[in-house]
Protein backbone atom coordinates (compact mmCIF):
# COMPACT_ATOMS: atom_id res chain seq x y z
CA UNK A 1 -23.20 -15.01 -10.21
CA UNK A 2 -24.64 -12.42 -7.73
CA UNK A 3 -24.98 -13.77 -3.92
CA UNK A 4 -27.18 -12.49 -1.96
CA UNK A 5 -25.26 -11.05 1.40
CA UNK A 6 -25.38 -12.93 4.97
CA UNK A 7 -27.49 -10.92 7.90
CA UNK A 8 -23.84 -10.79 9.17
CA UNK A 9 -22.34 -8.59 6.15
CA UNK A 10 -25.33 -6.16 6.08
CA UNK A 11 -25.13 -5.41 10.03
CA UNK A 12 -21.27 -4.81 9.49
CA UNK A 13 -22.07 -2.63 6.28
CA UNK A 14 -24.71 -0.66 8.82
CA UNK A 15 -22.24 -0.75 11.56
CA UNK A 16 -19.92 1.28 9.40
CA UNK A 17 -22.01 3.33 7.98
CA UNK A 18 -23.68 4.47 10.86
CA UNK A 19 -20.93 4.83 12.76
CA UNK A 20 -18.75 7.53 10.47
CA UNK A 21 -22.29 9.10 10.04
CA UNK A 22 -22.47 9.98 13.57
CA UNK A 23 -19.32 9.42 14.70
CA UNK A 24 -20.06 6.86 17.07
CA UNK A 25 -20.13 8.18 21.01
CA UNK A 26 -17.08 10.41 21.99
CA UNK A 27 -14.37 9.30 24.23
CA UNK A 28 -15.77 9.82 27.26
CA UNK A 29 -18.24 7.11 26.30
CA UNK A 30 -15.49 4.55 26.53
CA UNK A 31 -14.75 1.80 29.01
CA UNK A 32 -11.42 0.55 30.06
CA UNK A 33 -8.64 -0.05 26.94
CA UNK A 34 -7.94 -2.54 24.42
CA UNK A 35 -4.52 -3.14 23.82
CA UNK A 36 -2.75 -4.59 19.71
CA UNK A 37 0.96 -4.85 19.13
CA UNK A 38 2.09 -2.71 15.96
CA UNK A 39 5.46 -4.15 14.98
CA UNK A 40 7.27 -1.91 12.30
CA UNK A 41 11.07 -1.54 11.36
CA UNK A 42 11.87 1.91 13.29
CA UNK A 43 15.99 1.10 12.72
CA UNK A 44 17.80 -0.05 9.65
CA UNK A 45 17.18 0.51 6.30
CA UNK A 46 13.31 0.84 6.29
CA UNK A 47 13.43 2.76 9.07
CA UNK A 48 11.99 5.97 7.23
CA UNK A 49 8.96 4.05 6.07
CA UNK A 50 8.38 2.28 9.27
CA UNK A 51 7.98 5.03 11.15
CA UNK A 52 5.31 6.81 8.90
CA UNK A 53 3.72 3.76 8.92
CA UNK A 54 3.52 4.20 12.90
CA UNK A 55 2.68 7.64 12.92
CA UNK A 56 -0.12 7.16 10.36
CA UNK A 57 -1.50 4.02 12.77
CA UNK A 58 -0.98 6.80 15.66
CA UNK A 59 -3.57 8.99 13.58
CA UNK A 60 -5.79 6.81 13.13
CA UNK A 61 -5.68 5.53 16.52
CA UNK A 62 -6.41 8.80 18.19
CA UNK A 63 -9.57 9.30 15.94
CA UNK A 64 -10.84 6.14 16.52
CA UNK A 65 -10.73 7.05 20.05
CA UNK A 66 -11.36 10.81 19.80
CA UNK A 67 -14.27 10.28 17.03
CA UNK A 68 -15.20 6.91 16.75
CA UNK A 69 -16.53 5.18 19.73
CA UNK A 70 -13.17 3.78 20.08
CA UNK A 71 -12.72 -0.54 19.25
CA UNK A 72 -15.48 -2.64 21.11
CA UNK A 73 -16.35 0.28 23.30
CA UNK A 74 -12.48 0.27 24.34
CA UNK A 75 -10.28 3.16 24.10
CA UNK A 76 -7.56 1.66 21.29
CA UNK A 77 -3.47 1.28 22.83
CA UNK A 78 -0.33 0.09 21.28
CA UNK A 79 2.51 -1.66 22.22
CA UNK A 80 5.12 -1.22 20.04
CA UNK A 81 7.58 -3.32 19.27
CA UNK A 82 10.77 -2.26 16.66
CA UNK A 83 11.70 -5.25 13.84
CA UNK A 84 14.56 -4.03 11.47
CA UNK A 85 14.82 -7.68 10.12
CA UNK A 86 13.49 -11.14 9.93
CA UNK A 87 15.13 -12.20 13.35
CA UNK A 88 14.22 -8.95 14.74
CA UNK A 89 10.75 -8.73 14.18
CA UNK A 90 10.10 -12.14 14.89
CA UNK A 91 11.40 -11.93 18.41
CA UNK A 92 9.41 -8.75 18.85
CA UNK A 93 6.36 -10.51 17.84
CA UNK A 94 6.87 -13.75 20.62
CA UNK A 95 7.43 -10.36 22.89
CA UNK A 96 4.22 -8.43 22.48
CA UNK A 97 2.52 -12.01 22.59
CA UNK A 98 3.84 -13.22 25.89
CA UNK A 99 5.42 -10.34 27.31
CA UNK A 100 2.53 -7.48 26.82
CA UNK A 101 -0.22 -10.01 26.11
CA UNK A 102 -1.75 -8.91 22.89
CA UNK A 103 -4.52 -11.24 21.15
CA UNK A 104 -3.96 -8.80 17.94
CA UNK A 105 -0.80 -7.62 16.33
CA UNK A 106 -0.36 -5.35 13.37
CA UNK A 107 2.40 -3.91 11.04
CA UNK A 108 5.09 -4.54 9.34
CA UNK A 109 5.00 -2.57 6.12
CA UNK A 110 7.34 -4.65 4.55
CA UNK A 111 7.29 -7.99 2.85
CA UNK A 112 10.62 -8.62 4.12
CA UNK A 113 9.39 -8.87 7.64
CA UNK A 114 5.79 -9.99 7.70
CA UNK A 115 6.52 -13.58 6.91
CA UNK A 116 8.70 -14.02 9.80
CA UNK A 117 6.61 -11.59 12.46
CA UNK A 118 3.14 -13.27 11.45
CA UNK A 119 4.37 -17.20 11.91
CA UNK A 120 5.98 -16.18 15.12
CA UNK A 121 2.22 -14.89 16.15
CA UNK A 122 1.10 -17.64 14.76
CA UNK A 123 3.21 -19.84 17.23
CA UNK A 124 1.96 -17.75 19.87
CA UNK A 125 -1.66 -18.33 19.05
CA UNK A 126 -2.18 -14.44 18.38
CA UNK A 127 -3.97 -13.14 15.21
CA UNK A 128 -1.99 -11.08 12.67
CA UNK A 129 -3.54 -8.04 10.49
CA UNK A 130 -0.88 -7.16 8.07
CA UNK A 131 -1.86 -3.33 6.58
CA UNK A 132 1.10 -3.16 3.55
CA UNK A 133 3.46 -6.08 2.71
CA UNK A 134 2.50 -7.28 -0.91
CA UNK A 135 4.34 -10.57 -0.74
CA UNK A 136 1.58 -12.58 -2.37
CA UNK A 137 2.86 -15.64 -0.38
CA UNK A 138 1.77 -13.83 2.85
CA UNK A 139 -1.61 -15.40 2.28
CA UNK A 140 -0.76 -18.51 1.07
CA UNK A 141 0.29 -20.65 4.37
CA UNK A 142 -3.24 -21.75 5.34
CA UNK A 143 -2.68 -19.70 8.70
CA UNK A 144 -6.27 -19.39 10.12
CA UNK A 145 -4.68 -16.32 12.39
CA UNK A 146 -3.30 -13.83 9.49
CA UNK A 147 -5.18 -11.52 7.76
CA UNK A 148 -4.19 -8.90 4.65
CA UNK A 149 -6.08 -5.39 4.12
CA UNK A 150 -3.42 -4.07 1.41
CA UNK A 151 -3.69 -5.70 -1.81
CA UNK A 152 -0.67 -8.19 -2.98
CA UNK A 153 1.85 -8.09 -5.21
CA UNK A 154 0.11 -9.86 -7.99
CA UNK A 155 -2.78 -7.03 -7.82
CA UNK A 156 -0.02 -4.37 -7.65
CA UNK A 157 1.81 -5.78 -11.15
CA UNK A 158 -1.41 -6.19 -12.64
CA UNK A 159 -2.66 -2.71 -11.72
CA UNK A 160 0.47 -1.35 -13.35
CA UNK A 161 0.21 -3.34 -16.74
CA UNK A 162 -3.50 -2.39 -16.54
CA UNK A 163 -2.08 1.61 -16.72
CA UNK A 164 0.45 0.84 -19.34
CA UNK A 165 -2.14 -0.71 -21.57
CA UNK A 166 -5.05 1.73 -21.53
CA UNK A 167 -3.35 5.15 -20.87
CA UNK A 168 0.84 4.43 -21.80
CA UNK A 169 0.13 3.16 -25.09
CA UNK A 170 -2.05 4.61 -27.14
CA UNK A 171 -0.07 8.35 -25.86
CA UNK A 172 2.82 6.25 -27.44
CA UNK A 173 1.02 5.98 -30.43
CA UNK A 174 1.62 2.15 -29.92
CA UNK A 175 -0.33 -0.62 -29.80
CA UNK A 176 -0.05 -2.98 -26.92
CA UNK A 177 1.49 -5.51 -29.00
CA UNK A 178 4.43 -3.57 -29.83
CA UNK A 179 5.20 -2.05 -26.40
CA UNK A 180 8.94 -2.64 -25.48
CA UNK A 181 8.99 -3.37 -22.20
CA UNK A 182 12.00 -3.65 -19.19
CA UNK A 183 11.72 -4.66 -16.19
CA UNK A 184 13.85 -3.60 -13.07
CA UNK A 185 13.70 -4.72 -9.28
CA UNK A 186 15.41 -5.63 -6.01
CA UNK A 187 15.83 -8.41 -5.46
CA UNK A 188 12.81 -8.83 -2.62
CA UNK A 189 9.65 -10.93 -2.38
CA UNK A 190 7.96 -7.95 -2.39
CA UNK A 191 10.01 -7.00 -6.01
CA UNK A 192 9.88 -9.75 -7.35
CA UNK A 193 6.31 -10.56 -7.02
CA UNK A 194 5.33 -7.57 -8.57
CA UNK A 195 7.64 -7.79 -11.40
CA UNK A 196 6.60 -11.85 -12.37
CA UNK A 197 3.14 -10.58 -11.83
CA UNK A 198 3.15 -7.83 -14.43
CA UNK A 199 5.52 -9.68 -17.24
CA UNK A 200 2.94 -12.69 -16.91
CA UNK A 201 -0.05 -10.11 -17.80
CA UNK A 202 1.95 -7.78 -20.07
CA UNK A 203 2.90 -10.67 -22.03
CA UNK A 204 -0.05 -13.14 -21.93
CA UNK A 205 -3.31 -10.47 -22.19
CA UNK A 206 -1.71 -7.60 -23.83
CA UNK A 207 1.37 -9.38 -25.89
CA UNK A 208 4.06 -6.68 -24.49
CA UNK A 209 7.40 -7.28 -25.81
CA UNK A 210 10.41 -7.89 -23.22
CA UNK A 211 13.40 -6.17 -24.58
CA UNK A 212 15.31 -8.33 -22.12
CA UNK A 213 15.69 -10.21 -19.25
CA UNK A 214 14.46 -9.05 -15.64
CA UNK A 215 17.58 -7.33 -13.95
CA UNK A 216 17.47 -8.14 -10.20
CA UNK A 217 19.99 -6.26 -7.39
CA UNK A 218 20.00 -5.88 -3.92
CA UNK A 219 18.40 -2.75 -3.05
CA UNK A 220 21.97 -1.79 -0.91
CA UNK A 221 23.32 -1.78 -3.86
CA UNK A 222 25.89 1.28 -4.83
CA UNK A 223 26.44 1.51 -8.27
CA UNK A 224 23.46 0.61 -11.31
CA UNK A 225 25.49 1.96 -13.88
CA UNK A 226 26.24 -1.52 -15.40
CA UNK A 227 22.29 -1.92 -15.68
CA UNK A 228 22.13 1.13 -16.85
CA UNK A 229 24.16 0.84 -19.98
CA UNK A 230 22.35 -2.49 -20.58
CA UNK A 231 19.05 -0.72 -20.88
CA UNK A 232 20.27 1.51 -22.74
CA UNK A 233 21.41 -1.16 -25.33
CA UNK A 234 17.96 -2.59 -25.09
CA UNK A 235 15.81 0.68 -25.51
CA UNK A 236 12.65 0.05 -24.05
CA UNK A 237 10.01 2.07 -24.29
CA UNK A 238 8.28 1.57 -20.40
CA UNK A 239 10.72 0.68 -17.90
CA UNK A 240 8.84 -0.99 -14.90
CA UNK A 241 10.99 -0.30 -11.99
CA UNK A 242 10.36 -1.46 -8.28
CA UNK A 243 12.76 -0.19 -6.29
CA UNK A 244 13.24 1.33 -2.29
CA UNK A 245 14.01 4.07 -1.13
CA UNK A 246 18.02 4.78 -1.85
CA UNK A 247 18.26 2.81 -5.11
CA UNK A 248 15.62 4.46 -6.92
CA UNK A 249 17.68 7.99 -5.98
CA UNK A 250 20.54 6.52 -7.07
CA UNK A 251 19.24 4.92 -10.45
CA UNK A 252 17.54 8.47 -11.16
CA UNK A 253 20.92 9.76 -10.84
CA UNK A 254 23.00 7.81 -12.68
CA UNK A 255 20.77 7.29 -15.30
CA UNK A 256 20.43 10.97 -16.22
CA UNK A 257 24.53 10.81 -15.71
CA UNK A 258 23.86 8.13 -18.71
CA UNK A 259 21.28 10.17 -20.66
CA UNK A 260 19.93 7.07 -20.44
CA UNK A 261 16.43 8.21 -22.06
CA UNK A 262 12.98 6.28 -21.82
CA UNK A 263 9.30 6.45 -22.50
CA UNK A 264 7.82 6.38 -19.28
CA UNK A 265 8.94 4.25 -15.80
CA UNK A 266 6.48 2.80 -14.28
CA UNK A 267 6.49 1.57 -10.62
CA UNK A 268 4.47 0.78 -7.27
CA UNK A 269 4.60 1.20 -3.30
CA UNK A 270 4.84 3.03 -0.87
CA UNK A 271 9.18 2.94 -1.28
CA UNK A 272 11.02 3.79 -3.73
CA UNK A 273 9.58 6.91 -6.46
CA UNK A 274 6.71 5.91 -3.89
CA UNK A 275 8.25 7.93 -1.36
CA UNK A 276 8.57 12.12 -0.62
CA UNK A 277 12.55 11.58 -0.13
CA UNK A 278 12.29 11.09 -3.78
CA UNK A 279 10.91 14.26 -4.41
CA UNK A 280 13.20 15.96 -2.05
CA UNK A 281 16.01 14.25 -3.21
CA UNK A 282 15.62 15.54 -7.21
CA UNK A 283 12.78 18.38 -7.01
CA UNK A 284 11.52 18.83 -10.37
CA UNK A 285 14.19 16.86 -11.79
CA UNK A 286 12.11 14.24 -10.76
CA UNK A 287 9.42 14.94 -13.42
CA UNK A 288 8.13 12.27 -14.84
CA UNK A 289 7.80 8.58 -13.23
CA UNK A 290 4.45 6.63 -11.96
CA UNK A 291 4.03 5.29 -8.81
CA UNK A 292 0.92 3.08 -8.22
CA UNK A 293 0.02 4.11 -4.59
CA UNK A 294 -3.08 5.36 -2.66
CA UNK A 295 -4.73 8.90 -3.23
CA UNK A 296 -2.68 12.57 -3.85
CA UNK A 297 -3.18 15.98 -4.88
CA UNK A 298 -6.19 15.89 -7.29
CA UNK A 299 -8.20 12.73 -5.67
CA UNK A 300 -11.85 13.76 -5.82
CA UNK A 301 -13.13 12.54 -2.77
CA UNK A 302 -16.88 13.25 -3.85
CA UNK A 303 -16.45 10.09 -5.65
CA UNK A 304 -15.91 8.30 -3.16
CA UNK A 305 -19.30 6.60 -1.20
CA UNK A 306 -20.57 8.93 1.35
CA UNK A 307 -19.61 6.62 4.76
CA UNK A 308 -15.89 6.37 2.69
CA UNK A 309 -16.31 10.72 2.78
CA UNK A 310 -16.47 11.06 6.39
CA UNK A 311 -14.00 9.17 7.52
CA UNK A 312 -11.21 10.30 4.51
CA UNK A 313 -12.26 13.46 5.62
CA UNK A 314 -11.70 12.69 9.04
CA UNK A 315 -8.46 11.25 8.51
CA UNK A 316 -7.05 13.93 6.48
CA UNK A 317 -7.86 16.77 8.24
CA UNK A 318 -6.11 14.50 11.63
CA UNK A 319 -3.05 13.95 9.18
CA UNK A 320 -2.89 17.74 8.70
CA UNK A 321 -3.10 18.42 12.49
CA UNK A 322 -0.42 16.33 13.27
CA UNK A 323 2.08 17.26 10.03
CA UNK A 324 1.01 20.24 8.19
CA UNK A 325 0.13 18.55 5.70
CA UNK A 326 -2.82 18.05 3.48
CA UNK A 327 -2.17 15.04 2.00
CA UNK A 328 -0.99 11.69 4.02
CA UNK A 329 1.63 10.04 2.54
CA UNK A 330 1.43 6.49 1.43
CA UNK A 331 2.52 5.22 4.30
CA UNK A 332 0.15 6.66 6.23
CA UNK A 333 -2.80 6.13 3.88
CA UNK A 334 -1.60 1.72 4.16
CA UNK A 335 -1.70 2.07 8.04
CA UNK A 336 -4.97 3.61 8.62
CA UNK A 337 -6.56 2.21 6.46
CA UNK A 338 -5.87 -1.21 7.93
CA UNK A 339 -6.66 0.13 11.24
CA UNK A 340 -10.23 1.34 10.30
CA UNK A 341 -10.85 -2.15 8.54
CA UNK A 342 -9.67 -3.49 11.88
CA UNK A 343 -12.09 -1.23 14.07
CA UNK A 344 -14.69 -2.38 12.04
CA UNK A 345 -14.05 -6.15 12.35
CA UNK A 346 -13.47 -6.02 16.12
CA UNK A 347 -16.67 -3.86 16.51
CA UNK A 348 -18.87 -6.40 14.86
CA UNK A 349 -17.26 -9.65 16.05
CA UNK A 350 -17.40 -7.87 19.79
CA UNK A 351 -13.89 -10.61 20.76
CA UNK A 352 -11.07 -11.50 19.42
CA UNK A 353 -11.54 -14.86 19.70
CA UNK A 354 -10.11 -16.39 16.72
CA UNK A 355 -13.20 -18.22 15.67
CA UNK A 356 -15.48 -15.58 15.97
CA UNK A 357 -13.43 -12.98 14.61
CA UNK A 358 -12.58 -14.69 11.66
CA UNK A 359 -16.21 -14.92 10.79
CA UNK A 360 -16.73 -11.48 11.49
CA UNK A 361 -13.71 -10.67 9.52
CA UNK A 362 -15.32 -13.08 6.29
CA UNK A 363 -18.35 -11.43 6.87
CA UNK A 364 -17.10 -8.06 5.42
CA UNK A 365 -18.65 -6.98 2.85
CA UNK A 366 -18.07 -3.37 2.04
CA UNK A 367 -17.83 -1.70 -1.99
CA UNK A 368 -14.98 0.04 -3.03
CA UNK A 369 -15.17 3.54 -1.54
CA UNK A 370 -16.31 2.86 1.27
CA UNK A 371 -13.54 3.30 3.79
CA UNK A 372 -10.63 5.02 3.86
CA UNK A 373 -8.27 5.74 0.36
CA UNK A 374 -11.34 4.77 -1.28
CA UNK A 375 -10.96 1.06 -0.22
CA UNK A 376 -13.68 -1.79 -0.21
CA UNK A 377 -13.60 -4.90 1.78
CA UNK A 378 -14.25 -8.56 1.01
CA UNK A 379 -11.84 -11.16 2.33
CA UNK A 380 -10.99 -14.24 1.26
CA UNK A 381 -10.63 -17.87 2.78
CA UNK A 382 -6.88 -17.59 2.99
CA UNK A 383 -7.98 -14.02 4.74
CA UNK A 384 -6.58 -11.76 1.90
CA UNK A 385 -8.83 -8.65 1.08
CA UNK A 386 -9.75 -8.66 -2.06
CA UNK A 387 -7.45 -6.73 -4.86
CA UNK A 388 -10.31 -5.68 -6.76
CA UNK A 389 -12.04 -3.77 -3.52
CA UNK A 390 -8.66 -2.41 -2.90
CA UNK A 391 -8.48 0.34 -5.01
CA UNK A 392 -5.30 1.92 -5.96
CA UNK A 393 -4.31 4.83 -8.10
CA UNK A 394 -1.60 5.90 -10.66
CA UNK A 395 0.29 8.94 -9.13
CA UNK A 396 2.85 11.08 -11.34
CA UNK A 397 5.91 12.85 -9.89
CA UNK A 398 5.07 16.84 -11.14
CA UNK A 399 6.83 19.61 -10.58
CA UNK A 400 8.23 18.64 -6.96
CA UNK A 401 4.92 16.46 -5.91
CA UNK A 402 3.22 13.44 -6.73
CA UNK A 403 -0.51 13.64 -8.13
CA UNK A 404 -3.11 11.69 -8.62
CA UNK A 405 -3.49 10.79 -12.47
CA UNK A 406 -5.52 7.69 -13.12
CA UNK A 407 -7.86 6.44 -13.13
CA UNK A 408 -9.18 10.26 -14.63
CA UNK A 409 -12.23 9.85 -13.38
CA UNK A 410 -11.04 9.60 -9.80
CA UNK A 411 -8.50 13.18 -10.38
CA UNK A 412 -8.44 16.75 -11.56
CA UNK A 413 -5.11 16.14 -12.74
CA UNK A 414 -3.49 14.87 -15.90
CA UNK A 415 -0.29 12.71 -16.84
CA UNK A 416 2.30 15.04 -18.57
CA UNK A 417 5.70 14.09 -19.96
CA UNK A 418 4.70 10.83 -22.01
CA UNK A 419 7.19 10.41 -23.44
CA UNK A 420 9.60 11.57 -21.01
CA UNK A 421 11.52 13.12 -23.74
CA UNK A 422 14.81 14.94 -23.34
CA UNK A 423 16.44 14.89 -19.33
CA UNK A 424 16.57 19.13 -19.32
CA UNK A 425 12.72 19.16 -20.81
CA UNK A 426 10.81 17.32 -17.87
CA UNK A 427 9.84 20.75 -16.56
């Protein structure tokens, strides 16, 4: 059933549009500064991540203000606060509460952290806009003060079986039915979500086979040889891996050690085959896997709505002033494109009073392309954007970088290497 949209939703839809049309009023315009906490883990093991999350909110930040009238008329500042773990980041949170005096804090990239950061804003009666953990529990605590603009783990595992039915299998030459499938993870909320997620579809919609139970391991782990050998006993033909950033080095590694040969791997995030360090870590030895992220090489931004043009434009061409290069990495895609849906919500609620601003931030109602990475906007009650406006793509590791290669209509590029075949013919 088709609603008709609120006054409310089709000023905000305006709002944006108008405002990456023109690019709002310039810097000068701007009146005094509005102050958000980003919280992000910039020590410990996701430190690498965390801090191109930060630098892509740092982007973003300085084109909102440079470009885009700023929030509320405000030039946009952070306070920054450094969470490596649960403890951590929840402190930091109670600190950029009480201590700095934020109304709005943002972050944490991971869904080991945002659980602990957003109930400690909670406590403090300050709202929390969480840009990238996937933990699809996040959303589920009937907090009135947090917010989501990624997409959760249950969209990210069905995303993935939706590429392994409709472009793995028939380059198989299998039908869905007979698919043998693994699956691999740490042992995280954010892993484990996305794995239960996509067995539950694989099996129930598409009637994938398991080839056997879902190995779990600490993501500090040193040695996956053991689970290794298993799969290899098991011979899948898709392994669905989510891993971070070390262990998926090391399982690349020791599987080809094993010859342990596969079909395709399959996996999501911003961590993990998600990341450049994988690239760097293998070159084109690391031909070959999927990683379900935002927009690479071969995105065709004319597809994108013309408001969601300007401002990826915008963005990129920022990202590429500040690093050299063309193409932000995920991690920098998750982070502004939070921040713009955050802009946007502030500008048309004018406070952030939690009342108001969580009707503004219902009130959303913005079609996929539309924003940047090609995102849409519609929350929910439990304030989780919806996983269908957040659109996310398929990217391949080729030849040293990964590319966009699904949905084709959204790409220039092609999948290659399905299957895999031999370790010394990925080239």
């Amino acid at each position: 059933m088709r609603h008709r949209p609120s006054l409310l939703a089709v000023l905000v839809v305006a709002l944006a549009v108008s405002l990456v049309a023109s690019g709002s009023h310039g810097q000068g315009a701007l009146s005094g500064e509005y102050k958000i906490g980003v919280l992000e883990p910039l020590t410990g093991n996701l430190a690498v991540q965390g801090k191109l999350h930060l630098e892509g909110y740092e982007i973003m930040r300085d084109l909102i203000n440079n470009q885009f009238g700023g929030v509320m008329g405000k030039k946009l500042v952070f306070a920054v606060g450094d969470g490596p773990d649960p403890t951590a980041v929840a402190s930091e949170a109670t600190r950029l509460a009480t201590r700095e005096g934020v109304k709005i804090i943002t972050g944490t990239f991971s869904s080991t952290l945002c659980g602990a950061a957003s109930e400690a804003a909670s406590r403090q009666n300050v709202i929390y806009w969480e840009t990238s953990c996937v933990d699809p529990r996040f959303t589920k605590r009937n907090l009135k003060n947090v917010f989501r603009t990624e997409i959760d783990g249950t969209g990210f595992g069905w995303y993935n079986v939706e590429f392994i039915a409709k472009h793995l299998a028939h380059r198989l030459g299998k039908k869905t039915s007979e698919l043998r499938v693994a699956y691999l993870s740490e042992d995280s909320s954010y892993g484990q979500s996305v794995t239960e997620s996509a067995r539950q579809r694989a099996k129930q919609e598409f009637g994938m086979q398991e080839v056997a139970p879902p190995e779990y391991y600490t993501f500090t782990t040193n040695d996956l040889t053991p689970i290794i050998l298993k799969l290899k006993n098991a011979n899948p033909d898709v392994l669905h891996h989510i891993a971070r950033d070390q262990d998926a080095i090391l399982f690349w590694r020791q599987a080809r050690e094993q010859n342990f040969q596969v079909k395709a791997v399959v996996h999501a995030g911003a961590t993990g085959y998600g990341t450049a360090g994988f690239g760097k870590a293998f070159g084109n030895d690391a031909n070959g896997p999927f990683a379900l992220l935002e927009p690479a090489p071969g995105f065709i931004i004319e597809k994108m709505r013309p408001e969601g043009q300007r401002i990826e434009r915008a963005f990129r061409e920022a990202v590429k002033a500040k690093t050299g290069s063309d193409v932000p990495s995920g991690a920098h895609q998750l982070a502004a494109g939070g921040l713009w849906v955050l802009k946007l919500a502030l500008d048309a609620a004018k406070t952030d009073e939690l009342d108001k601003f969580r009707a503004a931030v219902l009130a959303l109602d913005l079609p996929v392309g539309s924003a940047v990475n090609g995102w849409g906007v519609k929350f929910d009650e439990t304030g989780q954007n919806s996983n269908a406006r957040v659109q996310h793509y398929m990217l391949q590791w080729q030849n040293g970088s990964l590319v966009t290669v699904w949905p084709e209509e959204f790409t220039t590029h092609r999948a290659k290497w399905i299957p895999l075949g031999p370790w010394d013919q990925r080239k």
